[in-house]
N, C-alpha and C. Protein backbone atom coordinates (compact mmCIF):
# COMPACT_ATOMS: atom_id res chain seq x y z
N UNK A 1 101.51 130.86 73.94
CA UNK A 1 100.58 131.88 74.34
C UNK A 1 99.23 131.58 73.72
N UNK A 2 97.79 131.58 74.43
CA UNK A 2 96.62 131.48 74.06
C UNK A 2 96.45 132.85 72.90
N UNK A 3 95.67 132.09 72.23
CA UNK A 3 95.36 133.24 70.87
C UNK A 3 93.70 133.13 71.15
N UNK A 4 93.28 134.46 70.61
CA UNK A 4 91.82 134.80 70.89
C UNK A 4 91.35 135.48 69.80
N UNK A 5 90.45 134.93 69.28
CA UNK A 5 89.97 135.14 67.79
C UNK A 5 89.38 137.07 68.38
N UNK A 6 88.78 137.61 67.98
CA UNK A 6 88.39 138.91 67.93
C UNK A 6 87.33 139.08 66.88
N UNK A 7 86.48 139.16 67.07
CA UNK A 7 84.88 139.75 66.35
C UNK A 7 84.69 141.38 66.79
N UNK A 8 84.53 141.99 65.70
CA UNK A 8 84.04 143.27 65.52
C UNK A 8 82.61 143.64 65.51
N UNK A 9 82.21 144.21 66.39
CA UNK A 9 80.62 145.05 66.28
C UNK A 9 80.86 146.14 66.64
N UNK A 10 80.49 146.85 65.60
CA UNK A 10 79.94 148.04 65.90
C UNK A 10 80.96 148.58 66.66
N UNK A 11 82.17 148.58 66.19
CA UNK A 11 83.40 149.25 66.57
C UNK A 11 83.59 148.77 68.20
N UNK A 12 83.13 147.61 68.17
CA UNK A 12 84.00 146.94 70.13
C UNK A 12 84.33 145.81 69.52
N UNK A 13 85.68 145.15 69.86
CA UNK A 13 85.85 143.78 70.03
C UNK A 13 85.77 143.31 71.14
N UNK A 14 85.08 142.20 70.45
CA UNK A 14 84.47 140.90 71.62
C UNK A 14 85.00 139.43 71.53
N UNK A 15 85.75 139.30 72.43
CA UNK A 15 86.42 138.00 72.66
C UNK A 15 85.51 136.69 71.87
N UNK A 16 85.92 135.99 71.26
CA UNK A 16 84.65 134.82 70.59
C UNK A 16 85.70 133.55 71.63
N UNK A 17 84.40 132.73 72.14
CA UNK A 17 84.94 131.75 73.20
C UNK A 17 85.44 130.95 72.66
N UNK A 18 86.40 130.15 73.11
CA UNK A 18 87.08 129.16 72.72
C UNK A 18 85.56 127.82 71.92
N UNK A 19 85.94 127.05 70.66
CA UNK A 19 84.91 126.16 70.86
C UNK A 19 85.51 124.59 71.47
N UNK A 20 84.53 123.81 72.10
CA UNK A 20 85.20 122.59 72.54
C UNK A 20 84.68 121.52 71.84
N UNK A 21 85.18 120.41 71.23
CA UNK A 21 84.66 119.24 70.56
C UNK A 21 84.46 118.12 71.53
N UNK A 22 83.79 117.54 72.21
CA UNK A 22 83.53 116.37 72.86
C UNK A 22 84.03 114.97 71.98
N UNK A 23 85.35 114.34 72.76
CA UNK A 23 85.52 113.21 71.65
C UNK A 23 84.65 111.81 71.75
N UNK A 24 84.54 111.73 73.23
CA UNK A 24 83.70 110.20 73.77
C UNK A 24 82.34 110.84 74.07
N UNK A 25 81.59 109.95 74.00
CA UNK A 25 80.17 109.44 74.35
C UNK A 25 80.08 109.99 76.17
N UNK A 26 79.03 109.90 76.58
CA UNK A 26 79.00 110.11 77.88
C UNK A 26 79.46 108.86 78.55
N UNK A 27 78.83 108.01 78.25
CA UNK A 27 79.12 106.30 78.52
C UNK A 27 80.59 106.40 78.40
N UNK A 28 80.98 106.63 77.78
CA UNK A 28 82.37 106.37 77.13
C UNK A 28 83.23 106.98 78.31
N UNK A 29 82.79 107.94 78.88
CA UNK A 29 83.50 108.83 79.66
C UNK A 29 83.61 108.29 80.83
N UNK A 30 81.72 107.91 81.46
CA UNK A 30 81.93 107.34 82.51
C UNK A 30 82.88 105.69 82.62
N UNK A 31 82.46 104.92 81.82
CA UNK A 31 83.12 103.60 82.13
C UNK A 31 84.87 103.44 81.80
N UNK A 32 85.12 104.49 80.71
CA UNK A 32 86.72 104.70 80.66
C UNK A 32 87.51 105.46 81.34
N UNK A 33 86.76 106.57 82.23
CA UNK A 33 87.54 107.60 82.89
C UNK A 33 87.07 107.69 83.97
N UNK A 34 86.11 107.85 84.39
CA UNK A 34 85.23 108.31 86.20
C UNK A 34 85.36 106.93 86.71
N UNK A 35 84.76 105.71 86.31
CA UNK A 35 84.49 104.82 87.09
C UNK A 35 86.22 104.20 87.67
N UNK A 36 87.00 104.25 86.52
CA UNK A 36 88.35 103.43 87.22
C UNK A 36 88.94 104.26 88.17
N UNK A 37 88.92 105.79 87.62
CA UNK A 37 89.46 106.78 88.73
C UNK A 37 89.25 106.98 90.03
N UNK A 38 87.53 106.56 90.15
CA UNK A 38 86.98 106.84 91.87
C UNK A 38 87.10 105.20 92.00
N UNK A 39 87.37 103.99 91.36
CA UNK A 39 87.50 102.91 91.75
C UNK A 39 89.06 103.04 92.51
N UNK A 40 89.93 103.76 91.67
CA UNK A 40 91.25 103.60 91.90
C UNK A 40 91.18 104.23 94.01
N UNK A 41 90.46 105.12 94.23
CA UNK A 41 90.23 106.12 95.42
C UNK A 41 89.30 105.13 96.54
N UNK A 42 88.64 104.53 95.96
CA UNK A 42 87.42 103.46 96.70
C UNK A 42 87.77 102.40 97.42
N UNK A 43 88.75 101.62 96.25
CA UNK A 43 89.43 100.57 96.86
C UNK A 43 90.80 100.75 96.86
N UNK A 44 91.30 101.88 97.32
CA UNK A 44 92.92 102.34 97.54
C UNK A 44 93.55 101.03 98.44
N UNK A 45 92.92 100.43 99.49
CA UNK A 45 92.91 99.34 100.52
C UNK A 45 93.09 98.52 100.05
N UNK A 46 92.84 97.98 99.06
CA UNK A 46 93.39 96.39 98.39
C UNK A 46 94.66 96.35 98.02
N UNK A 47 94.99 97.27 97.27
CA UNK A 47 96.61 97.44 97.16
C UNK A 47 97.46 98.65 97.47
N UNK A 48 97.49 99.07 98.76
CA UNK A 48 97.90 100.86 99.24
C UNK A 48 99.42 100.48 98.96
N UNK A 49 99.66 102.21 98.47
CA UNK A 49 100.30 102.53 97.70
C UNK A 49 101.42 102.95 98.73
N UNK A 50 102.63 101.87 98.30
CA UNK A 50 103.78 102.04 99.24
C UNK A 50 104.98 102.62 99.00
N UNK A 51 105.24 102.95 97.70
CA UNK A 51 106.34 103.67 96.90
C UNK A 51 105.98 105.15 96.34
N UNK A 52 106.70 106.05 95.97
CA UNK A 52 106.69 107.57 95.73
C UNK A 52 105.36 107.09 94.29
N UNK A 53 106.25 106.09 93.56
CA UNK A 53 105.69 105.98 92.38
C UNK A 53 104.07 105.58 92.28
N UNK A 54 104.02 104.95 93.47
CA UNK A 54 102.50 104.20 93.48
C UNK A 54 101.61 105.34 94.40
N UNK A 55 102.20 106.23 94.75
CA UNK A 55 101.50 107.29 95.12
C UNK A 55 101.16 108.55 94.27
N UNK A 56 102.18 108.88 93.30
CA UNK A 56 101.99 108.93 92.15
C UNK A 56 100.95 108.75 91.17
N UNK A 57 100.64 107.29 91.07
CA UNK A 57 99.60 106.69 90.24
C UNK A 57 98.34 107.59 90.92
N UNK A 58 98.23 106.86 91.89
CA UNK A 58 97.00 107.15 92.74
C UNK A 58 96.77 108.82 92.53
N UNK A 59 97.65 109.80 92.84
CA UNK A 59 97.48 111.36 92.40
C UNK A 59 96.86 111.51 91.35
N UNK A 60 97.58 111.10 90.00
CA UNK A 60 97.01 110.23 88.82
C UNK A 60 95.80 110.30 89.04
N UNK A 61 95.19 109.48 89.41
CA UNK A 61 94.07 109.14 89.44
C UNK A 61 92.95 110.16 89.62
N UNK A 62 93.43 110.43 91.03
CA UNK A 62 92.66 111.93 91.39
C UNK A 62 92.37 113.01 90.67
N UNK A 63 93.82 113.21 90.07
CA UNK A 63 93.63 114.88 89.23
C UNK A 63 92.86 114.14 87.85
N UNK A 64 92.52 113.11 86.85
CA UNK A 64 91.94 112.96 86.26
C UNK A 64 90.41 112.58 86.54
N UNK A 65 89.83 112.43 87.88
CA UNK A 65 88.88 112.30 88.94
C UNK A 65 88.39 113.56 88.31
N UNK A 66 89.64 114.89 89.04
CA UNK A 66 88.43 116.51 88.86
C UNK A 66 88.46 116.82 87.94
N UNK A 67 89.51 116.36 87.00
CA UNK A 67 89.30 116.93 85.65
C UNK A 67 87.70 116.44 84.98
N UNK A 68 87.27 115.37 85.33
CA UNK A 68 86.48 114.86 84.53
C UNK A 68 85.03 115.78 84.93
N UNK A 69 84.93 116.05 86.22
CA UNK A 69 84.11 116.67 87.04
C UNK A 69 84.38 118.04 85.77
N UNK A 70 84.87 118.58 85.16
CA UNK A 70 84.88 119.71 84.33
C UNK A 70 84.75 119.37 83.03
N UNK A 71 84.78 118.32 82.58
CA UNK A 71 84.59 117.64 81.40
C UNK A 71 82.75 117.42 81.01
N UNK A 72 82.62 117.15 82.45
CA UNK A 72 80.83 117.02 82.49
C UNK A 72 80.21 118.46 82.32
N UNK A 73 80.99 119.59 82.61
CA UNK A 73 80.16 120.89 82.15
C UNK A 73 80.45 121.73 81.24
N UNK A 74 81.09 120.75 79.92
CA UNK A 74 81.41 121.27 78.76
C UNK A 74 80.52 121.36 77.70
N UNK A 75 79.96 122.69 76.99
CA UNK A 75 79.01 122.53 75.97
C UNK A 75 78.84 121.45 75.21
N UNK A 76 77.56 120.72 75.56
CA UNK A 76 77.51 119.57 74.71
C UNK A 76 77.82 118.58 75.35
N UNK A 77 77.63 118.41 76.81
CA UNK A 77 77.93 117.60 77.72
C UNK A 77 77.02 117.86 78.72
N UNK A 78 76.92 118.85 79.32
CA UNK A 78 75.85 119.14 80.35
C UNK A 78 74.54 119.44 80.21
N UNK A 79 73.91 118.47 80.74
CA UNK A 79 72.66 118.50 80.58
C UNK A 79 71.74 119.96 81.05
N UNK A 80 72.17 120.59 81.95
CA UNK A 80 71.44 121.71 82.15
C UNK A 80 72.59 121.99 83.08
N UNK A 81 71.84 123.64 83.34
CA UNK A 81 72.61 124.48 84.33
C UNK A 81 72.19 124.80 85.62
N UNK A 82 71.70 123.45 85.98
CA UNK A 82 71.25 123.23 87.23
C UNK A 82 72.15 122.69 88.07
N UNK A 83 71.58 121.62 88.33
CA UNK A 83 71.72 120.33 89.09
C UNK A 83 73.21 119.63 88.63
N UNK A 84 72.90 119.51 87.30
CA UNK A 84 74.15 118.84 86.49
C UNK A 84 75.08 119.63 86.82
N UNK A 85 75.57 120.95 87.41
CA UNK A 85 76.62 121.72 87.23
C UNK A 85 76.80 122.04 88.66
N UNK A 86 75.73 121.52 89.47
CA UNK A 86 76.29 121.73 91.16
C UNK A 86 76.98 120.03 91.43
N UNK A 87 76.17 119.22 90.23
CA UNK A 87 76.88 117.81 90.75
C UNK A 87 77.92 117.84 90.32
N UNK A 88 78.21 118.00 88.92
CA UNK A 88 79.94 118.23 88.48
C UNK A 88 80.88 118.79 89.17
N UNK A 89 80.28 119.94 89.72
CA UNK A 89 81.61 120.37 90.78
C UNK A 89 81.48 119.74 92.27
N UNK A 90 80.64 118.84 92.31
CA UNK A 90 81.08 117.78 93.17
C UNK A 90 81.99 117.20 93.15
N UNK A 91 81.85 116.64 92.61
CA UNK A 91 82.97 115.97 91.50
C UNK A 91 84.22 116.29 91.30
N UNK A 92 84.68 117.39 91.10
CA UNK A 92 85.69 118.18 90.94
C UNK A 92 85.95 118.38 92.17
N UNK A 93 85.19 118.97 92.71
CA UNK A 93 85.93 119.18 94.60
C UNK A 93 86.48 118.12 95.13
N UNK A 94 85.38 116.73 95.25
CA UNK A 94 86.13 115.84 95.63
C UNK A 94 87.47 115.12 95.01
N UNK A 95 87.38 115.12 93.66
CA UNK A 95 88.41 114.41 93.28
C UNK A 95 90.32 115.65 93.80
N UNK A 96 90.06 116.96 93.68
CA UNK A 96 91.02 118.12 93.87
C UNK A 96 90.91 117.75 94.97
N UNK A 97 90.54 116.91 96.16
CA UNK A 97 90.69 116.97 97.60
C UNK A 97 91.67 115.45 97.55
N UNK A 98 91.05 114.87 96.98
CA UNK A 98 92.25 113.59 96.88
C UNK A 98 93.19 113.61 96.09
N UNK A 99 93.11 114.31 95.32
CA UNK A 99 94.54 114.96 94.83
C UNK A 99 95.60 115.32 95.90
N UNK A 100 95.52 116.50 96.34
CA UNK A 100 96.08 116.85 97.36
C UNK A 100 96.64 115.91 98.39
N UNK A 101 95.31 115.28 99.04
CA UNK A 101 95.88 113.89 99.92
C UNK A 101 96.94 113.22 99.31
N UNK A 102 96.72 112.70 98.24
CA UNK A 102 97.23 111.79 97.54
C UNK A 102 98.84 112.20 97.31
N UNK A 103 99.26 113.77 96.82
CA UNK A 103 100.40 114.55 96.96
C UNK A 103 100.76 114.58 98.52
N UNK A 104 100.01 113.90 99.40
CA UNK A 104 100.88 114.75 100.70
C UNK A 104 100.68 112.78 101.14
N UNK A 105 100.25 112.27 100.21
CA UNK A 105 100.52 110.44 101.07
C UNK A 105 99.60 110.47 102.14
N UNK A 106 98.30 110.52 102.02
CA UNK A 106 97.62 110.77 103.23
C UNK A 106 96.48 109.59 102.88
N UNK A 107 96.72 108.18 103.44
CA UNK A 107 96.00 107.31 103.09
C UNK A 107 94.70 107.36 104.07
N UNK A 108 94.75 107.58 104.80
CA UNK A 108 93.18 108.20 105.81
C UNK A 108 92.35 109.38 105.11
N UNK A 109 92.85 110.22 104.72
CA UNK A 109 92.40 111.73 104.47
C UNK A 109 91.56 110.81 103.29
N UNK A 110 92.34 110.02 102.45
CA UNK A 110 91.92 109.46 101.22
C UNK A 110 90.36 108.73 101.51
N UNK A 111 90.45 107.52 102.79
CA UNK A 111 89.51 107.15 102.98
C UNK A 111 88.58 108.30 103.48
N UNK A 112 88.78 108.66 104.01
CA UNK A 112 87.95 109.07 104.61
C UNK A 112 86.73 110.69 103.69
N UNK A 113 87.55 110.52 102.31
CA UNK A 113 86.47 111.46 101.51
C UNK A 113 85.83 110.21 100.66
N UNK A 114 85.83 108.72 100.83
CA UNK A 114 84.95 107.71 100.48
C UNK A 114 83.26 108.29 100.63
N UNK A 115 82.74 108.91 101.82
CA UNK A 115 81.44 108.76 101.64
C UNK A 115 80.70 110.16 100.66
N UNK A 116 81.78 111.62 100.81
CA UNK A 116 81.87 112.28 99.65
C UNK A 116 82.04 112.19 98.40
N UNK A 117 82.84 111.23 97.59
CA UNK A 117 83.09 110.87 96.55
C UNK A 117 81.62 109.63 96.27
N UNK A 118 81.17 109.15 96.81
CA UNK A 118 80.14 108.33 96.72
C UNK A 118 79.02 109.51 96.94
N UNK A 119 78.67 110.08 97.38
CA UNK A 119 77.56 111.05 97.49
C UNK A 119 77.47 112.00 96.21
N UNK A 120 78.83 112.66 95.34
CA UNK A 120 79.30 113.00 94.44
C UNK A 120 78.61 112.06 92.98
N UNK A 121 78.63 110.72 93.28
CA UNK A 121 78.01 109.83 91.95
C UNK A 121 76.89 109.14 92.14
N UNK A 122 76.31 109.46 93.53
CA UNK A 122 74.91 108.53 93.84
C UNK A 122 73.75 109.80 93.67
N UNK A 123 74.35 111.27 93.68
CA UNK A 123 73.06 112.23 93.74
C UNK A 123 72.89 112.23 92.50
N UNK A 124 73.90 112.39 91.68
CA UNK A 124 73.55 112.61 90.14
C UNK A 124 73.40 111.83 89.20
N UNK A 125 73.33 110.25 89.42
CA UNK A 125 72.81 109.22 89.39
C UNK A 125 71.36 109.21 89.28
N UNK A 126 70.69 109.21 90.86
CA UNK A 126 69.31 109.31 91.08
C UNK A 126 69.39 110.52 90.32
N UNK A 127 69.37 111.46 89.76
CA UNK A 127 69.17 112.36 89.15
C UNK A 127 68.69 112.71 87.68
N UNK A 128 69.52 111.85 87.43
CA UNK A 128 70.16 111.93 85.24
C UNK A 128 69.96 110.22 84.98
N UNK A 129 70.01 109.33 85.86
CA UNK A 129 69.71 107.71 85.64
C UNK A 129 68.37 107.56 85.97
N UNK A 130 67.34 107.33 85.43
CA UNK A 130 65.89 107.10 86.78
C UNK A 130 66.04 105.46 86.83
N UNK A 131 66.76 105.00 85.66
CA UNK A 131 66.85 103.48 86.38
C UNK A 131 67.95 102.98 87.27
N UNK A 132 68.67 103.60 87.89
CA UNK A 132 69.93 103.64 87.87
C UNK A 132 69.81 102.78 89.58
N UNK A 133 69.03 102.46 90.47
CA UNK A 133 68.47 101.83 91.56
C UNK A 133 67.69 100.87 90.99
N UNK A 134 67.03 100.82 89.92
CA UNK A 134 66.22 99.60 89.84
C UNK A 134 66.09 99.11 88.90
N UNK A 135 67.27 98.46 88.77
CA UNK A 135 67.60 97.36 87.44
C UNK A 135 67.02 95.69 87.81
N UNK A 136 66.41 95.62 86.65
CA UNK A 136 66.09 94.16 86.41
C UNK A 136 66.79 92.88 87.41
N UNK A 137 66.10 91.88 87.54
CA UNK A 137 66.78 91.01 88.34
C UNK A 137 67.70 90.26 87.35
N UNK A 138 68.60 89.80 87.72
CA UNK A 138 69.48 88.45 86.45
C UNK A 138 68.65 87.73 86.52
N UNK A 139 69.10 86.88 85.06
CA UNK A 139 67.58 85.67 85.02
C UNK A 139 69.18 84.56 84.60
């Protein structure tokens, strides 16, 4: 059972919010958790998933997809309560939509939220990256 601390004023108690500790870096988040997860959804086609178990994975994948989308609007993570918090639940929608697919084996439904899940990391990109289109050439 959740326990809820209780603060007294002035004879009302008031729920005190849970606090959250952020363990990784933002970086950390994206290149260890977002990028393999919507990679895992992106290129489902290179190796589609032909067993309960490998459909499985792929679900996997997804529900840690939206989780992360809620991870980005955790105190001390979100940059504002704008933009950052309509893109996160981008994020979250899409990845909870391939979830679902992914529970019902729906390898189309999957592709076919490709240009959502890409719209999901290219707005808030141009957004929160300003270099994030125009990186240096290799030398």
């Amino acid at each position: 059972m959740r326990k809820l601390a209780l603060i007294f004023i002035a004879g009302a108690a008031i729920a005190q919010a849970p606090s959250f500790k952020p363990v990784g870096s933002m970086s950390q988040l994206m290149v260890n958790i977002i990028y393999p997860t919507s990679d895992a959804l992106f290129y489902i086609e290179r190796n589609p998933p032909k067993t309960d178990a490998d459909w499985g994975l792929i679900s996997n994948q997804a529900l840690m997809l939206a989780e992360s989308g809620n991870l980005l609007m955790l105190p001390g993570r979100a940059r504002d309560q704008g933009n950052w918090i309509t893109d996160s639940k981008m994020l979250v929608d899409v990845g909870a939509a391939a979830y679902k697919l992914a529970r019902a084996k729906d390898m189309q439904g999957i592709l076919d939220l490709n240009d959502q899940l890409t719209a999901s990391c290219v707005v808030c990109h141009d957004q929160y990256r300003p270099d994030y289109r125009h990186r240096p050439p290799a030398q």
